[in-house]
N, C-alpha and C. Protein backbone atom coordinates (compact mmCIF):
# COMPACT_ATOMS: atom_id res chain seq x y z
N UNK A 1 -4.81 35.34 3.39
CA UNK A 1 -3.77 34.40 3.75
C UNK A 1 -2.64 34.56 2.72
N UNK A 2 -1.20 34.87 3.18
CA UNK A 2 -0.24 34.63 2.16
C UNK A 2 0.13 33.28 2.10
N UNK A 3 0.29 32.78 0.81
CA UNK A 3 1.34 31.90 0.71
C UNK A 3 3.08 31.98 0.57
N UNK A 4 3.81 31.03 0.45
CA UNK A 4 4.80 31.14 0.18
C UNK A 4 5.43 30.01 -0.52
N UNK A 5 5.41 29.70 -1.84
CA UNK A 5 5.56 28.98 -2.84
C UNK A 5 7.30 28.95 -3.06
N UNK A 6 7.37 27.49 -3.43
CA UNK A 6 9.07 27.08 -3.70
C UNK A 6 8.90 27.97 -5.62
N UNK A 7 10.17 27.97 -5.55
CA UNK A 7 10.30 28.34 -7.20
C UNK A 7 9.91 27.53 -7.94
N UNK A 8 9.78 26.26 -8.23
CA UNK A 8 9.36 25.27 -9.12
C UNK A 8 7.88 25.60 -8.97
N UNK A 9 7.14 25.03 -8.01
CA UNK A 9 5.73 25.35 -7.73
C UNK A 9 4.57 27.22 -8.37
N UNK A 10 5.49 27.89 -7.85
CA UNK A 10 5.53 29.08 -8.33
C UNK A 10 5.20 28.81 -10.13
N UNK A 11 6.58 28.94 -10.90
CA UNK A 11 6.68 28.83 -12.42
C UNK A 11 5.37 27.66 -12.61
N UNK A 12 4.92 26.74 -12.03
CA UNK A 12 3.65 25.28 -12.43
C UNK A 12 2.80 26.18 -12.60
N UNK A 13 2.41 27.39 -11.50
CA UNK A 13 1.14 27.71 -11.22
C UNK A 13 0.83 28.78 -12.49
N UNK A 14 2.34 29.65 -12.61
CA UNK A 14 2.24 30.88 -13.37
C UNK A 14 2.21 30.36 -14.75
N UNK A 15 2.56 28.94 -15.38
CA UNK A 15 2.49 28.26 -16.74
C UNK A 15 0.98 28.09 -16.88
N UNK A 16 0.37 27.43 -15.80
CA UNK A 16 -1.33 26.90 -15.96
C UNK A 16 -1.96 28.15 -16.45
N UNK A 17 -1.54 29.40 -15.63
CA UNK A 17 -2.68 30.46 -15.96
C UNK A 17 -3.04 31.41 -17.43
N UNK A 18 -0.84 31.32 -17.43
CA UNK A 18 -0.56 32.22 -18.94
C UNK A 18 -1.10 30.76 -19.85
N UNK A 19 -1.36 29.68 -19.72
CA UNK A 19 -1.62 29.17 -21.07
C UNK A 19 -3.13 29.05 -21.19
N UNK A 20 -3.90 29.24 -20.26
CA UNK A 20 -5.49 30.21 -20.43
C UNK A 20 -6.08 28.97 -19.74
N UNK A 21 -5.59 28.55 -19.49
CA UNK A 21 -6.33 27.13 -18.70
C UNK A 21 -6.72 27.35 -17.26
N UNK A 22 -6.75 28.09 -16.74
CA UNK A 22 -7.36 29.05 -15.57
C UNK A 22 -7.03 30.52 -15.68
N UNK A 23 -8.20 31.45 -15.21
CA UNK A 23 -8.03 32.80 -15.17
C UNK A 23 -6.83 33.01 -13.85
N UNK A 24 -6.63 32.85 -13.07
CA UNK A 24 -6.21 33.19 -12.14
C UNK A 24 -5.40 31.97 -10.99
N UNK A 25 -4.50 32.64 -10.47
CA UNK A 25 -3.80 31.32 -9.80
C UNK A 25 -5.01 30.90 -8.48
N UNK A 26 -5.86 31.25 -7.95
CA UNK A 26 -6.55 31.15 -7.31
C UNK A 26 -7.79 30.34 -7.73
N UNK A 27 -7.97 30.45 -8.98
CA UNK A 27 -8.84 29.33 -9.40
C UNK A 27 -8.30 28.45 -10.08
N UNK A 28 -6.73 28.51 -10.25
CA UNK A 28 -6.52 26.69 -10.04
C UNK A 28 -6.24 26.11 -8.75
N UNK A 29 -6.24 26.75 -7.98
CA UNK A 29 -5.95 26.55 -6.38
C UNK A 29 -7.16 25.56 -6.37
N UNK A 30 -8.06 26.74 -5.98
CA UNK A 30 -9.98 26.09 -6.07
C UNK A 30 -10.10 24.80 -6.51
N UNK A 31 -9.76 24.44 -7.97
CA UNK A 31 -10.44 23.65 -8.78
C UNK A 31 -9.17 22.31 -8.16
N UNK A 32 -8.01 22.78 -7.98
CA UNK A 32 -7.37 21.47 -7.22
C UNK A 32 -8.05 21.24 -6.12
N UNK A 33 -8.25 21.98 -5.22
CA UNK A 33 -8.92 21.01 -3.93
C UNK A 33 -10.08 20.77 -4.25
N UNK A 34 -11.03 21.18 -5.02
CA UNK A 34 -12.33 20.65 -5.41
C UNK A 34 -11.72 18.95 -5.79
N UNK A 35 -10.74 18.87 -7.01
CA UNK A 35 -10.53 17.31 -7.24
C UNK A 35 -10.28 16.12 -6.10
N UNK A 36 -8.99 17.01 -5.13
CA UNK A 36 -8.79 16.63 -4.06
C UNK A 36 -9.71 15.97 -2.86
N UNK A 37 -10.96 16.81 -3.08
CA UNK A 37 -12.10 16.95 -2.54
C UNK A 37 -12.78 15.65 -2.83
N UNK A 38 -12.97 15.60 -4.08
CA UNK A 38 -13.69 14.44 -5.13
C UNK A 38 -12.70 13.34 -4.47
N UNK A 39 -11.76 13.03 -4.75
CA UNK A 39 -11.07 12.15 -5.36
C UNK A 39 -10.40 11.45 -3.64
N UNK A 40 -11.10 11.98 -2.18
CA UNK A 40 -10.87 11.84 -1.04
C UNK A 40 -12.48 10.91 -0.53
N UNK A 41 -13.01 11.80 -1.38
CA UNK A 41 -14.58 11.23 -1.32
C UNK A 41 -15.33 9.52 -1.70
N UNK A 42 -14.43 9.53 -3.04
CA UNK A 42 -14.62 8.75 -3.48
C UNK A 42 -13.23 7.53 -3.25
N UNK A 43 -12.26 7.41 -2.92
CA UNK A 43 -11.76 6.12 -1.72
C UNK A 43 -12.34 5.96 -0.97
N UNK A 44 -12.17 4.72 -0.63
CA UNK A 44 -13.13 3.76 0.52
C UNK A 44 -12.46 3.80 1.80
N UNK A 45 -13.25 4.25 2.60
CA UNK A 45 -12.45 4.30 4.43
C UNK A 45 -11.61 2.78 4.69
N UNK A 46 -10.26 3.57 5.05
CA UNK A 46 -9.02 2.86 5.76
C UNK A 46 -9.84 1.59 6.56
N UNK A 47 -9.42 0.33 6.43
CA UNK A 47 -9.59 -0.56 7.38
C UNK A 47 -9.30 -0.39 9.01
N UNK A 48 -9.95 -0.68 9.78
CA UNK A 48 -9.08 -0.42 11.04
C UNK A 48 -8.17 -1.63 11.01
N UNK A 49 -6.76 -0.87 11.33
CA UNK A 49 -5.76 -1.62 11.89
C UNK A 49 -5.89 -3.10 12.62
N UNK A 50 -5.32 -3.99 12.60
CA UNK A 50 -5.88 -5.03 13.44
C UNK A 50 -4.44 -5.01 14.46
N UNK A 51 -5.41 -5.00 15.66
CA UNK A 51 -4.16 -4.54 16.81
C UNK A 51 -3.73 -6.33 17.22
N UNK A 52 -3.78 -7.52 16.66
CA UNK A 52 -3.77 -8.69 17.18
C UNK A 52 -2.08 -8.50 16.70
N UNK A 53 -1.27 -9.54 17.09
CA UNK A 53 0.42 -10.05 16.73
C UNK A 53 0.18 -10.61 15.36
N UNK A 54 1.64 -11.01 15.11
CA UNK A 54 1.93 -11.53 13.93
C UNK A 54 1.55 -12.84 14.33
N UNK A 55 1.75 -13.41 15.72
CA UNK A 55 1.55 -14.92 16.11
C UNK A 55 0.07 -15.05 16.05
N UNK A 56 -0.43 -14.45 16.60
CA UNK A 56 -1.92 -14.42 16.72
C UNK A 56 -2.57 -14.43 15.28
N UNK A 57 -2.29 -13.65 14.65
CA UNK A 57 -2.88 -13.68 13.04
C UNK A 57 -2.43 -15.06 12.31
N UNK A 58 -1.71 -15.63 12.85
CA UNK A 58 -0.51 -16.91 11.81
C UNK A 58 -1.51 -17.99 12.58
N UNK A 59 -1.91 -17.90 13.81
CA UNK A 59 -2.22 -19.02 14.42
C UNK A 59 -3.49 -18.92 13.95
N UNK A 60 -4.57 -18.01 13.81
CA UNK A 60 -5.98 -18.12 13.04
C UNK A 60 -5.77 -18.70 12.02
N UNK A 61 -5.13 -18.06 11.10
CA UNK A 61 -4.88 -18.89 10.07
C UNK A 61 -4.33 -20.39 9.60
N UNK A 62 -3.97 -20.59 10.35
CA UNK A 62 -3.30 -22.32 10.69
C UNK A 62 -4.72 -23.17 11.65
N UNK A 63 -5.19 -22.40 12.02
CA UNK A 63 -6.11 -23.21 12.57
C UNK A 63 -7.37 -23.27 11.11
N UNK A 64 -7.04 -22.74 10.51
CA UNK A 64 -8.42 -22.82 9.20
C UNK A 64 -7.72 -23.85 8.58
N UNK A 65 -6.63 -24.25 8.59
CA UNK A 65 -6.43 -25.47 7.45
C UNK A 65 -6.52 -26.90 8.02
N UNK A 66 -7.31 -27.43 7.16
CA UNK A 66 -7.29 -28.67 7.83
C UNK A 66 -6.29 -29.95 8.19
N UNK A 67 -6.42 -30.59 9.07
CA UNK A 67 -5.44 -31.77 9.70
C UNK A 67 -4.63 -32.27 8.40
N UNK A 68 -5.96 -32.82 7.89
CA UNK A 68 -5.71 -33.84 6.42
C UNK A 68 -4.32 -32.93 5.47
N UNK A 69 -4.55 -31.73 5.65
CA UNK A 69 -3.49 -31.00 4.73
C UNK A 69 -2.27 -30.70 5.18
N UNK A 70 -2.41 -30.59 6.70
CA UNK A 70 -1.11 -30.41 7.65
C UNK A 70 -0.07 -32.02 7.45
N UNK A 71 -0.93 -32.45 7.65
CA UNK A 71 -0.42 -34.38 7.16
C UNK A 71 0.41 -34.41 6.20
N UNK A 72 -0.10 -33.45 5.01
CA UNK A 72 0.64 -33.44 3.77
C UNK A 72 2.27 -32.78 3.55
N UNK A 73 2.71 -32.30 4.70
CA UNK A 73 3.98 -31.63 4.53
C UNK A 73 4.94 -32.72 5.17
N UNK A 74 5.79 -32.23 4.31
CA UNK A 74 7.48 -33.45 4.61
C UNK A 74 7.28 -33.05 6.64
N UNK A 75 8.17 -34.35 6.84
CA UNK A 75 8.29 -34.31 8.38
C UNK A 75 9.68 -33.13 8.31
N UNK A 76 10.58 -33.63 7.10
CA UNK A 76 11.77 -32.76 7.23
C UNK A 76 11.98 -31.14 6.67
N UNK A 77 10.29 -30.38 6.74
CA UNK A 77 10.41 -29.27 5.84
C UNK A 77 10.93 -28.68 6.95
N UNK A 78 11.48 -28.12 7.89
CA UNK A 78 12.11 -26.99 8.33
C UNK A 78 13.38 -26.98 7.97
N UNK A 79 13.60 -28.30 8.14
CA UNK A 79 15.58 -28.54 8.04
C UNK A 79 15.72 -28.22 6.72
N UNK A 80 14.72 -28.82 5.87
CA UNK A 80 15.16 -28.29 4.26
C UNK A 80 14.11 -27.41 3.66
N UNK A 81 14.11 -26.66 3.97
CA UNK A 81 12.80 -25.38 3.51
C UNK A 81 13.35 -25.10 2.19
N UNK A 82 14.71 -24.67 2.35
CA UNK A 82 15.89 -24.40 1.22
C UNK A 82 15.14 -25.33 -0.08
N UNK A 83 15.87 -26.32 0.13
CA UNK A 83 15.28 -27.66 -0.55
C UNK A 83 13.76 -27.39 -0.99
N UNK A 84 12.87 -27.46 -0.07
CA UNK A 84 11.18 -27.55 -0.94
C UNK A 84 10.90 -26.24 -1.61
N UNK A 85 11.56 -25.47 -1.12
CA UNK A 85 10.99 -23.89 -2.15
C UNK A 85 12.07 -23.46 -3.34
N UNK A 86 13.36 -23.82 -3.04
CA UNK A 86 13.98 -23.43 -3.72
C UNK A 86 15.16 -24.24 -4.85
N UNK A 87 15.01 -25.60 -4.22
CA UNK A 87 15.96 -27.08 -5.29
C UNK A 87 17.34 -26.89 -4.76
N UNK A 88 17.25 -26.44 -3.27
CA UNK A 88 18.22 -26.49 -2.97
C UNK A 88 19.27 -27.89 -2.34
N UNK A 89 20.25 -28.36 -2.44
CA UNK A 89 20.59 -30.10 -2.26
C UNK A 89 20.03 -29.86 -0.64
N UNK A 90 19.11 -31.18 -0.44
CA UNK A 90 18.36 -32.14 0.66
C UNK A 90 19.74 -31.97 1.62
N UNK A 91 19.27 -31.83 2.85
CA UNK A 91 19.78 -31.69 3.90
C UNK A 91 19.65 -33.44 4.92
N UNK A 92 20.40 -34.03 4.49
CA UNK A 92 21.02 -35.69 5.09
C UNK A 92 20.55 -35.51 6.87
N UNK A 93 19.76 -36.22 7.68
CA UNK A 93 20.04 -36.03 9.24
C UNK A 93 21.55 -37.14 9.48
C-alpha cells in the first residue's frame, strides 16, 4: 500500500525514527494503531441516542418533581424570569 503524507506529517514521522525512538517509519505506524487500538478498547460504548423530543424529555422530567415544589415558584416567573435569575427590575402587571 502507498501512502501519501502532507509535509508536516512526513518531517513528525522522519524526526520519531532519526531520534531512535522507532527503527522504522512502519513501526511507529504499528505501535500508533496498537495505542489507538488500546485506547478504542478501553472507552465505554456510545449511549444510544434517545430518539424522544426536547418536549417529551422536559415533560418526564417535570413530571418527577413534585406538586409541593411546583407550588413553590412565583405565579409571575415567566413575565420576570429576567428578574428571578438575573436582578433584573420586576416587571409591574
Amino acid at each position: 500500500m502507498g501512502i501519501i503524507l502532507n509535509p508536516d506529517l512526513e518531517r513528525r514521522i522522519t524526526e520519531k525514527v532519526k531520534s531512535g525512538a522507532f527503527k522504522s517509519a512502519d513501526e511507529l505506524i504499528e505501535r500508533s494503531l496498537d495505542l489507538l487500538d488500546q485506547r478504542n478498547d478501553a472507552e465505554p460504548p456510545a449511549k444510544p441516542k434517545d430518539s424522544r423530543s426536547i418536549w417529551e424529555i422536559g415533560e418526564e422530567i417535570s413530571r418527577s418533581v413534585p406538586d409541593e415544589e411546583w407550588a413553590k415558584l412565583p405565579a409571575d416567573l415567566s413575565k420576570n424570569l429576567d428578574h428571578y435569575l438575573y436582578g433584573a427590575p420586576k416587571v409591574e402587571e
